[in-house]
C-alpha atoms as a PDB file:
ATOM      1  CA  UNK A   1     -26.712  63.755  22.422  1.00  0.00           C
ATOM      2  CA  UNK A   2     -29.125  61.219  22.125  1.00  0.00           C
ATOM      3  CA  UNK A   3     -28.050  58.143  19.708  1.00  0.00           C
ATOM      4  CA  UNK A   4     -27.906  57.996  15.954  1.00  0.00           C
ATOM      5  CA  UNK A   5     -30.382  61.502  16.505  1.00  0.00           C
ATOM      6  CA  UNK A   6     -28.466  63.497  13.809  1.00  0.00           C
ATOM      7  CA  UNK A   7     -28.614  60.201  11.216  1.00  0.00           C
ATOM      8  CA  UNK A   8     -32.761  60.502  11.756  1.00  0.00           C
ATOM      9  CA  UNK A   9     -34.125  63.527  11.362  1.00  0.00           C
ATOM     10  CA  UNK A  10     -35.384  63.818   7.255  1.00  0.00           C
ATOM     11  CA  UNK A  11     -33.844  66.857   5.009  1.00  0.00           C
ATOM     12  CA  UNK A  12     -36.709  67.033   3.132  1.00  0.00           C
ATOM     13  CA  UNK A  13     -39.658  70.003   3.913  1.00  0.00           C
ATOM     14  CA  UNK A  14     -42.564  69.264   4.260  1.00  0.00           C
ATOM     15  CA  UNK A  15     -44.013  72.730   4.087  1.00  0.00           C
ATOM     16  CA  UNK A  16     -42.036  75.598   4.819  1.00  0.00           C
ATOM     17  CA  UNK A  17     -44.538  78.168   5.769  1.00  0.00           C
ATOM     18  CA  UNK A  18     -44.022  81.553   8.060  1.00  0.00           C
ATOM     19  CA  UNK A  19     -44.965  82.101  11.334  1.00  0.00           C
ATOM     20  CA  UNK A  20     -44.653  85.893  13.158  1.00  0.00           C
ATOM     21  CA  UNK A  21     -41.727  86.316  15.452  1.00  0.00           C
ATOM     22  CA  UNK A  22     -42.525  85.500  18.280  1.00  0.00           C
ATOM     23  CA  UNK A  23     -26.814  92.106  36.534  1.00  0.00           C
ATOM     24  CA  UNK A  24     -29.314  92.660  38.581  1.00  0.00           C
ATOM     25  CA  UNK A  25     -28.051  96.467  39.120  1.00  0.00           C
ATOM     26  CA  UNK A  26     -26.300  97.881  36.195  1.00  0.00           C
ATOM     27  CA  UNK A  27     -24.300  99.877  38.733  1.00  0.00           C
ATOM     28  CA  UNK A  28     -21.237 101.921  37.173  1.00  0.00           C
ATOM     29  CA  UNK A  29     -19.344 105.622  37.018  1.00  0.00           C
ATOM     30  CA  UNK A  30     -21.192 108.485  37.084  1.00  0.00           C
ATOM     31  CA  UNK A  31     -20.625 110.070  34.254  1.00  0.00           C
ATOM     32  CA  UNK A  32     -18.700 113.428  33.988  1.00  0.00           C
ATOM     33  CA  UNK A  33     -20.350 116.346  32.202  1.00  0.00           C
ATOM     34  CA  UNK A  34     -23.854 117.766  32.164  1.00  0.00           C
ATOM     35  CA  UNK A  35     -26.483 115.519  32.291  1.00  0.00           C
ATOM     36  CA  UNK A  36     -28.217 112.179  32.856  1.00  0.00           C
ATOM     37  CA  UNK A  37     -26.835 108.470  31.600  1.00  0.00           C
ATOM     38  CA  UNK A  38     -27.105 104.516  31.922  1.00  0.00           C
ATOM     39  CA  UNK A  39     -24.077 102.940  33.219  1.00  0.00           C
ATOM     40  CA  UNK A  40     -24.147 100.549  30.024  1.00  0.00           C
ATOM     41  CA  UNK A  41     -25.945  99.452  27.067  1.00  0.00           C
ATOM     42  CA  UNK A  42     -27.640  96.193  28.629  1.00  0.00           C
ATOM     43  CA  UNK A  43     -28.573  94.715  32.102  1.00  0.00           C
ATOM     44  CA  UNK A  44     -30.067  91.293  33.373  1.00  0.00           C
ATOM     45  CA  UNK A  45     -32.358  90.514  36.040  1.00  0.00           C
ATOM     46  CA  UNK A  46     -33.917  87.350  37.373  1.00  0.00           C
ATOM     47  CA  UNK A  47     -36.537  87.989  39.058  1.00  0.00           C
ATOM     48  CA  UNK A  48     -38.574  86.419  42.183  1.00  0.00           C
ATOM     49  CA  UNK A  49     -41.480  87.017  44.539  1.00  0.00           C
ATOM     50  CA  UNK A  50     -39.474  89.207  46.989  1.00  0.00           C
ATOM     51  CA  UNK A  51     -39.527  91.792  43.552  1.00  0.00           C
ATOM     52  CA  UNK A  52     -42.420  92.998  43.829  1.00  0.00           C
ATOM     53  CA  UNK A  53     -43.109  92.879  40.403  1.00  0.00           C
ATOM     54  CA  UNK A  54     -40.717  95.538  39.910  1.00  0.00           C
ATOM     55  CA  UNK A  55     -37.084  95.370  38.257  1.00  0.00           C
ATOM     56  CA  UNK A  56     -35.084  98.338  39.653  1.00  0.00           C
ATOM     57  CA  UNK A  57     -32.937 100.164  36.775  1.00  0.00           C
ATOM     58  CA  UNK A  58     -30.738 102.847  38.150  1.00  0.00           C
ATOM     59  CA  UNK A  59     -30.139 106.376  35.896  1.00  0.00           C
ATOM     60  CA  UNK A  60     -27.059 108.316  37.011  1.00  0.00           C
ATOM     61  CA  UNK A  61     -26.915 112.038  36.621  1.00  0.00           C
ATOM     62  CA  UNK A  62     -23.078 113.977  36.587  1.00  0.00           C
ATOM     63  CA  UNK A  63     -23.920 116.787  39.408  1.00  0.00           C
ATOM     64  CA  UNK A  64     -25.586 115.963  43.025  1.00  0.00           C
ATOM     65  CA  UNK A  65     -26.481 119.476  43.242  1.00  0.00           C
ATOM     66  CA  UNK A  66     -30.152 120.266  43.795  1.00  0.00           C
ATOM     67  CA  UNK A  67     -33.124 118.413  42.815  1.00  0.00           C
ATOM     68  CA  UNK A  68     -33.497 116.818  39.040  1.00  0.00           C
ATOM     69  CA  UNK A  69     -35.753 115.018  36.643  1.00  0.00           C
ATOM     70  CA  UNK A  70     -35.282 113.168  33.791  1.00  0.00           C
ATOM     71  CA  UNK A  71     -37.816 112.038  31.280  1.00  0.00           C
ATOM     72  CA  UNK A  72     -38.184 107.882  29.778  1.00  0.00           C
ATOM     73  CA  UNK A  73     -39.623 106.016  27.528  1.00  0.00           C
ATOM     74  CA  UNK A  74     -39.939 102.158  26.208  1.00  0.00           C
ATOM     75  CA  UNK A  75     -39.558 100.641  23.134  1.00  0.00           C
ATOM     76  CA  UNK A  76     -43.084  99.988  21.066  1.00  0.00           C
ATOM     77  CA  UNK A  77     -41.898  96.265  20.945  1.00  0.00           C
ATOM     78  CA  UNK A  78     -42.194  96.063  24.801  1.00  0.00           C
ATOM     79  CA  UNK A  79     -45.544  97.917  24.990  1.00  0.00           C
ATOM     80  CA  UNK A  80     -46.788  96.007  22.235  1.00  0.00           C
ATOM     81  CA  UNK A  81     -45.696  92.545  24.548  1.00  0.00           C
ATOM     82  CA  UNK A  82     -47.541  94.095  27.073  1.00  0.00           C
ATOM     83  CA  UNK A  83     -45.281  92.291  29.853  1.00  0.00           C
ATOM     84  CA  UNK A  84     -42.478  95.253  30.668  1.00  0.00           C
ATOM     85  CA  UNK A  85     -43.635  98.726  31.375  1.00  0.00           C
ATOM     86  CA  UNK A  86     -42.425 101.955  32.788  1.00  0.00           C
ATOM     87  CA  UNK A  87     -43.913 102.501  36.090  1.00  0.00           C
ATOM     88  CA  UNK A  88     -43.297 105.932  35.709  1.00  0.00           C
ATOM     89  CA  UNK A  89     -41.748 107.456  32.898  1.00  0.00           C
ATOM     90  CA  UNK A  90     -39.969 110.183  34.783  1.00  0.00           C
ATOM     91  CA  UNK A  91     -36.925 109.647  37.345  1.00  0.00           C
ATOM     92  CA  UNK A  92     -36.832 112.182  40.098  1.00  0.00           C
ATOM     93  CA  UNK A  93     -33.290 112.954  42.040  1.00  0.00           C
ATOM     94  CA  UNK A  94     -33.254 114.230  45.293  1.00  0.00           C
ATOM     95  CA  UNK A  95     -31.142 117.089  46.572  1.00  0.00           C
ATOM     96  CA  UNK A  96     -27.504 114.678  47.059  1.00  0.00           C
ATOM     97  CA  UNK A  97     -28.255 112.121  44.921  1.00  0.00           C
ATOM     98  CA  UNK A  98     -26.246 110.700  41.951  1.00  0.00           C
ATOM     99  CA  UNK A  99     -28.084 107.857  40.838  1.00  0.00           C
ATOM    100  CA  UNK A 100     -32.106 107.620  40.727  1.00  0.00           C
ATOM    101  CA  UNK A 101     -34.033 104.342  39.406  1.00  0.00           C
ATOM    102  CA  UNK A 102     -36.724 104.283  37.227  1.00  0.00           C
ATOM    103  CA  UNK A 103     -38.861 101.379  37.853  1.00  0.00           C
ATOM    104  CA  UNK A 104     -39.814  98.682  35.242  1.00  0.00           C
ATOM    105  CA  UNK A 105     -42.708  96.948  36.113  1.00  0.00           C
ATOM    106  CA  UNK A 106     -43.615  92.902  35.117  1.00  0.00           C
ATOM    107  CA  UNK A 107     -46.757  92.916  37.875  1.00  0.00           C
ATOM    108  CA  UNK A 108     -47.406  89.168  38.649  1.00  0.00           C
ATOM    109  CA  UNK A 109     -44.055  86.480  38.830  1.00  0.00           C
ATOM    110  CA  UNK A 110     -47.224  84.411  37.192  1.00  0.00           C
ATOM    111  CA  UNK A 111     -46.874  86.541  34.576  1.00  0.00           C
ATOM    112  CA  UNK A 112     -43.478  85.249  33.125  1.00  0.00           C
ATOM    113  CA  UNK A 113     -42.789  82.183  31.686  1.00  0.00           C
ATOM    114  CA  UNK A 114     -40.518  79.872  33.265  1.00  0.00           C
ATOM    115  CA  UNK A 115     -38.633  79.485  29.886  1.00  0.00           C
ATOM    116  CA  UNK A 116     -38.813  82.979  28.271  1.00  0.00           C
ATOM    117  CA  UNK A 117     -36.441  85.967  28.507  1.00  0.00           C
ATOM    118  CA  UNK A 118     -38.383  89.371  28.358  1.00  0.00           C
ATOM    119  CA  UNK A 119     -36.918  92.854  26.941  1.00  0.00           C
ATOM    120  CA  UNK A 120     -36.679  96.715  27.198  1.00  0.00           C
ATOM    121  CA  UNK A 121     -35.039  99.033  25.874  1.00  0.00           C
ATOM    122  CA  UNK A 122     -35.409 102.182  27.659  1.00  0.00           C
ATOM    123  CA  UNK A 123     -34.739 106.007  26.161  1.00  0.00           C
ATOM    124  CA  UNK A 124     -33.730 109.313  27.744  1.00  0.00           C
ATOM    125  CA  UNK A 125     -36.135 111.348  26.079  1.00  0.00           C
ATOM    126  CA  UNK A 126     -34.000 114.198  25.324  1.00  0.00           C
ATOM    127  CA  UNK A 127     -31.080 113.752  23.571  1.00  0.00           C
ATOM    128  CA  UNK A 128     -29.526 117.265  25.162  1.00  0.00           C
ATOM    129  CA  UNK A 129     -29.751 115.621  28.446  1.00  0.00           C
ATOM    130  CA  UNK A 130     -27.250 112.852  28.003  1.00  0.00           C
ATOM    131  CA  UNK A 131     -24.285 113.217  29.694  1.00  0.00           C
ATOM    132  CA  UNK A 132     -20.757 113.589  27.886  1.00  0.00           C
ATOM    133  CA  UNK A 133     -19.822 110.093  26.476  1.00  0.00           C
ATOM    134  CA  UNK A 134     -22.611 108.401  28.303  1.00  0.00           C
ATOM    135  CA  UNK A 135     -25.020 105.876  27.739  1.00  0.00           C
ATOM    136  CA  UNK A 136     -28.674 107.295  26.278  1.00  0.00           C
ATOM    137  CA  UNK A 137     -29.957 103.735  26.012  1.00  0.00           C
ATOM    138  CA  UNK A 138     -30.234 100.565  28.290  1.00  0.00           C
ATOM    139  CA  UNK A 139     -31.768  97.088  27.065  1.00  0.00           C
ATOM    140  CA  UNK A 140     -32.891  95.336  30.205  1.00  0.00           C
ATOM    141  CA  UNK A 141     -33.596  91.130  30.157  1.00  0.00           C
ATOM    142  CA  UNK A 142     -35.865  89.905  32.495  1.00  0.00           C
ATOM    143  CA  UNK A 143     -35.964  86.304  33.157  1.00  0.00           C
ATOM    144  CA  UNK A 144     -38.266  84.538  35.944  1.00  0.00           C
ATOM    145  CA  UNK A 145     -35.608  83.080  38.540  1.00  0.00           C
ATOM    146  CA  UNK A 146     -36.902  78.855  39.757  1.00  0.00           C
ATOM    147  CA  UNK A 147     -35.629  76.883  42.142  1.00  0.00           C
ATOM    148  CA  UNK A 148     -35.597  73.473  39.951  1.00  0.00           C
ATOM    149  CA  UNK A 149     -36.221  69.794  41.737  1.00  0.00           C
ATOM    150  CA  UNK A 150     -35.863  66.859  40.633  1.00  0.00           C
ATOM    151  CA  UNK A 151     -39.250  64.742  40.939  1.00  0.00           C
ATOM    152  CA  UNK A 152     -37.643  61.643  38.864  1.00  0.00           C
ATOM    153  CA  UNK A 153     -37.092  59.805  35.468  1.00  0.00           C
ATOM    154  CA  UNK A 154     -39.954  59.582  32.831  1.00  0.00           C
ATOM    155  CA  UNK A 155     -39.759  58.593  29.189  1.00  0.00           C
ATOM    156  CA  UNK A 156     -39.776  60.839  26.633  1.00  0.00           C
ATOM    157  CA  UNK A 157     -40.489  59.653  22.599  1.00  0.00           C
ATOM    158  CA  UNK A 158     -39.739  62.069  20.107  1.00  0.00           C
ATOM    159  CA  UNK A 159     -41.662  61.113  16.339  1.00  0.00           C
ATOM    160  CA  UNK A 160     -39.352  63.243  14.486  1.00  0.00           C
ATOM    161  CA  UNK A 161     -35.897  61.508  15.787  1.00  0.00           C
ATOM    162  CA  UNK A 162     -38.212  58.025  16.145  1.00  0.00           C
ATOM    163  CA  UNK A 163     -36.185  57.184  19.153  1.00  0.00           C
ATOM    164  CA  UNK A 164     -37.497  56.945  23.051  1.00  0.00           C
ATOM    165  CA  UNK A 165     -35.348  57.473  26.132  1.00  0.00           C
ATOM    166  CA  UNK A 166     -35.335  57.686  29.912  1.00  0.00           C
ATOM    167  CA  UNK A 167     -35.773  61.268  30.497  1.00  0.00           C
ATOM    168  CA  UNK A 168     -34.461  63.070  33.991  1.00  0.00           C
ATOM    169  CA  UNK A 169     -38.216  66.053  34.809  1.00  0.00           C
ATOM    170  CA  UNK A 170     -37.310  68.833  36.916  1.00  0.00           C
ATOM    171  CA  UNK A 171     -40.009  70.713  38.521  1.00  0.00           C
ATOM    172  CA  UNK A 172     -39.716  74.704  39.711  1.00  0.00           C
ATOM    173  CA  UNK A 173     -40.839  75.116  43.542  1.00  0.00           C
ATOM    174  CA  UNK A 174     -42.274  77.840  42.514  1.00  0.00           C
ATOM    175  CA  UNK A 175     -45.843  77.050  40.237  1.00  0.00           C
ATOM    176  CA  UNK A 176     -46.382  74.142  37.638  1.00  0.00           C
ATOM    177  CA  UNK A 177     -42.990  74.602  35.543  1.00  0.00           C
ATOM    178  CA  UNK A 178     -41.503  71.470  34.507  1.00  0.00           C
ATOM    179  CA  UNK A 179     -37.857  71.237  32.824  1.00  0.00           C
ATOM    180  CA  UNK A 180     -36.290  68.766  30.722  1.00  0.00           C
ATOM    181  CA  UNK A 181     -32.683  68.918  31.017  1.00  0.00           C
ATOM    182  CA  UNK A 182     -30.408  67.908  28.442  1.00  0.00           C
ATOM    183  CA  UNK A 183     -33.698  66.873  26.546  1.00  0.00           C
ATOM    184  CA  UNK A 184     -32.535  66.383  22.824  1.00  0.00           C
ATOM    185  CA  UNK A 185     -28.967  67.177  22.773  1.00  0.00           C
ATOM    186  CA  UNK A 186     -26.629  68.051  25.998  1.00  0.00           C
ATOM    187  CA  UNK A 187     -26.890  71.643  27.815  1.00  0.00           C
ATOM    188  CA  UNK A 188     -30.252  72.162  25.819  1.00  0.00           C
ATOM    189  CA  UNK A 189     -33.169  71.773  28.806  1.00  0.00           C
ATOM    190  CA  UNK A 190     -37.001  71.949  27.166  1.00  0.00           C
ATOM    191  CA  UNK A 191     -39.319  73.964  30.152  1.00  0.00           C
ATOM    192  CA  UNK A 192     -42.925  74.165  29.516  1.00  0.00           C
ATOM    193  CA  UNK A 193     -45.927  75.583  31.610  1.00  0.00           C
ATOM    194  CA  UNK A 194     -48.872  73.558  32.698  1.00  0.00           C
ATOM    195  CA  UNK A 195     -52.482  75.168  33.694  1.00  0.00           C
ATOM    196  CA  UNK A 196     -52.644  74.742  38.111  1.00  0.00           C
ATOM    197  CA  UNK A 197     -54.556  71.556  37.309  1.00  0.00           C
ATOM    198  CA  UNK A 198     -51.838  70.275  34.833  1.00  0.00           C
ATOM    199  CA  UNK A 199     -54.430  68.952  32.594  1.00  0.00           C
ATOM    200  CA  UNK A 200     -53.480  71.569  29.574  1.00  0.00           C
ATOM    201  CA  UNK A 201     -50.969  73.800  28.532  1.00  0.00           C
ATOM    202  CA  UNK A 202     -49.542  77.146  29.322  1.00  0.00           C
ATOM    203  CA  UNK A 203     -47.054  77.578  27.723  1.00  0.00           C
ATOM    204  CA  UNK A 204     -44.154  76.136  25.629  1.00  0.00           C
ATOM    205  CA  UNK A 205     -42.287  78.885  24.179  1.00  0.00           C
ATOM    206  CA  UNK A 206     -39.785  78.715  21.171  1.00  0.00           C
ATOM    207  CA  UNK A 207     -36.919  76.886  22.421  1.00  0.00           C
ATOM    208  CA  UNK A 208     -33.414  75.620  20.521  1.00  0.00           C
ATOM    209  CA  UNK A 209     -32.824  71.866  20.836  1.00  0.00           C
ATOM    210  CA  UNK A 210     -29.476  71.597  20.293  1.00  0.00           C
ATOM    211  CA  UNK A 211     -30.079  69.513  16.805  1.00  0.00           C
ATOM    212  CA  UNK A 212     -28.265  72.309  14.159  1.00  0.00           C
ATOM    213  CA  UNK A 213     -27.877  70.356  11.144  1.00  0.00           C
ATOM    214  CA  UNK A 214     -30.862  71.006   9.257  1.00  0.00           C
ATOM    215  CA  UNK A 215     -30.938  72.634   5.724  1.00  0.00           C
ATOM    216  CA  UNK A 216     -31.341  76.057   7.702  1.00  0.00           C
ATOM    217  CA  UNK A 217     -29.254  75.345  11.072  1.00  0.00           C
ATOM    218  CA  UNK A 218     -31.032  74.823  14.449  1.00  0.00           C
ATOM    219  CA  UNK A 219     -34.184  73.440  15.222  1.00  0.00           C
ATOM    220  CA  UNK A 220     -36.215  74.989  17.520  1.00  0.00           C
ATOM    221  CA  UNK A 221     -39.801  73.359  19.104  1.00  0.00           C
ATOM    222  CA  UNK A 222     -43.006  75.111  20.070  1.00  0.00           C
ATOM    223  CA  UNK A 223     -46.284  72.965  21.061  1.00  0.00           C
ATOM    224  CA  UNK A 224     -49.295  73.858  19.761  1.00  0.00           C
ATOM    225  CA  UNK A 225     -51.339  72.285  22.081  1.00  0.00           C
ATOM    226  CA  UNK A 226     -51.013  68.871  24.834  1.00  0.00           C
ATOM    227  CA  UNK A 227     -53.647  66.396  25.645  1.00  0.00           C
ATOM    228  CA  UNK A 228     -53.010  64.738  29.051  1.00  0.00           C
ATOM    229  CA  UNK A 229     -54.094  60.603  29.606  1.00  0.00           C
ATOM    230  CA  UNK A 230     -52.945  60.198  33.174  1.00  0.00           C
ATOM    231  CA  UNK A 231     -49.095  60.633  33.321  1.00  0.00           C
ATOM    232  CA  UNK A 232     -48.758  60.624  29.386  1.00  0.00           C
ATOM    233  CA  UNK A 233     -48.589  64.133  28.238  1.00  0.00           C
ATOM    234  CA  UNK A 234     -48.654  64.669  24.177  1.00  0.00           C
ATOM    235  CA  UNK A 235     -47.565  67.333  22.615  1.00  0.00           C
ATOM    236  CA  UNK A 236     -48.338  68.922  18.857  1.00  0.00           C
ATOM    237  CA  UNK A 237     -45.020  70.118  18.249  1.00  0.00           C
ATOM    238  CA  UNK A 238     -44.012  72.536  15.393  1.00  0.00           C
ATOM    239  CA  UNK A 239     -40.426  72.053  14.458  1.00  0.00           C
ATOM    240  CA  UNK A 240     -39.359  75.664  12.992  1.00  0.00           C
ATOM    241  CA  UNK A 241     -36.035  77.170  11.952  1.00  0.00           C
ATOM    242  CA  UNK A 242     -35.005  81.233  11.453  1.00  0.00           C
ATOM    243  CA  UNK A 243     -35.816  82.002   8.017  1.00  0.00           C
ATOM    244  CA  UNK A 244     -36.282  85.350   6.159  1.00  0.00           C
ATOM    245  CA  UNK A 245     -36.029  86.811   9.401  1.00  0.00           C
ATOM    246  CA  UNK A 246     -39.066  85.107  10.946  1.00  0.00           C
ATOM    247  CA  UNK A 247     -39.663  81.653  11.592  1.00  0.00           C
ATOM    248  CA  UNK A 248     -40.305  78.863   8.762  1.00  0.00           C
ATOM    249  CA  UNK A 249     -42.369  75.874   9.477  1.00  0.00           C
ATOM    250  CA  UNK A 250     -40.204  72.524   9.047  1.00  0.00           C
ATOM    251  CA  UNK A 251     -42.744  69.840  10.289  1.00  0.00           C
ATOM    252  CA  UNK A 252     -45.072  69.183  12.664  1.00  0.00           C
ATOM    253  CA  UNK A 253     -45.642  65.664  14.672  1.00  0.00           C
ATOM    254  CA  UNK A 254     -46.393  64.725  18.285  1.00  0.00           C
ATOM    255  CA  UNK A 255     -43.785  64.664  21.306  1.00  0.00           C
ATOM    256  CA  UNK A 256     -44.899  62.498  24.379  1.00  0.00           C
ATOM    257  CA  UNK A 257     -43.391  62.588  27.730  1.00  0.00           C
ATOM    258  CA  UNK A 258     -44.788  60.048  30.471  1.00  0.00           C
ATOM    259  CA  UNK A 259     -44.483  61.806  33.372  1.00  0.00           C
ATOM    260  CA  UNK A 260     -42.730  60.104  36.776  1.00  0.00           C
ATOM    261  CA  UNK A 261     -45.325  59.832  39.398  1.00  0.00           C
ATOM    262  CA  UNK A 262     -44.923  62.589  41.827  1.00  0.00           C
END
């Protein structure tokens, strides 16, 4: 952790004010009994280029015999994100087969956020159709896989913990994703998106720092907006903590990080 950081940062509110929330193969048994199933409750993927927008989730059914369709659908909070989608909402089996996929779709890697993990829950439609003791439901996390490297040490100067420090910038190989490992406190990296430019932001999602001793637990930071002045980047930052099962609004001061030249 950066020094004397949990003796600085104020208890006081200064406005507490709500904001709106914002295994690759799943592979298993095949169930026994009549019907169609998941082979569990929740699956990961990290995704890259060689995707094809397009995360694989395989559907089991319990007989091979003959040919077989089975009808999904997606969670409202996923359609309403409008970053996961079904492909196609029904699986087909061929003649043989005991495990179909149905295909959820992210279209562009550009899409996803370096630092954001994205969710779906998918349904078999009809209840009737689930196999014997299996799974109706999966949850699937998508998460955009980077290759992170190092470009060299900058200086980052937090207002709300009034200290500055060398900071280590990571950048992904793969677009204008920069990381900040180990930014506030240890095993807590900040990532953030720049436009192709890097003259403004793209994003800088809600992200825990680490710091967890506030009057409601941990800290999280979201910019607002950046201005750039050559390698000085400035951030609006809105410190926010989970409250009333959104987000509350602790304070809100500038971040800079001076960039290492490239």
């Amino acid at each position: 952790m950066k020094k004397h950081i949990f003796n600085l940062l104020a208890s006081a509110i200064l406005g507490l004010g709500l904001f709106s929330a914002c295994d690759k193969d799943a592979e298993g048994e095949i169930y026994t009994g009549t019907g169609f199933s998941f082979a569990s409750t929740a699956m990961s993927a990290e995704v890259t280029a060689e995707d094809n927008g397009v995360v694989q989730v395989p559907v089991y059914r319990s007989t091979t015999e003959g040919e077989a369709t089975v009808q999904l659908t997606i969670d409202d909070a996923a359609v309403d994100e409008g970053i996961l989608s079904l492909t196609n909402p029904t699986v087909t089996f061929a003649a043989g087969e005991g495990v179909a996929y149905a295909e959820l779709s992210f279209g562009s890697l550009d899409r996803l956020s370096g630092a954001n993990r994205y969710q779906a829950t998918l349904t078999i439609t009809d209840a009737s159709q689930v196999s014997v003791s299996g799974e109706a439901t999966i949850t699937v996390s998508v998460q955009r896989q980077l290759t992170w490297v190092n470009i060299g040490t900058g200086v980052y100067t937090s207002t709300c913990f009034e200290q500055s420090w060398p900071q280590p910038v990571e950048k992904a190989q793969e677009g204008n994703v920069y990381r900040l490992p180990d930014c506030i406190v240890e095993g807590y990296p900040m990532v953030f998106t720049l436009s192709d430019d890097g003259q403004s932001l793209v994003s800088w999602d809600i992200q825990a720092t680490g710091y967890d001793q506030t009057n409601y637990g941990m800290l999280y930071f979201t910019a607002v907006e950046m201005t750039r002045e050559g390698n000085t980047l400035s951030f609006l930052m809105d410190g926010i903590v989970e409250y009333n099962g959104g987000w509350g609004l602790l304070y809100e001061d500038i971040e800079t990080l001076e960039l290492p030249t490239e």
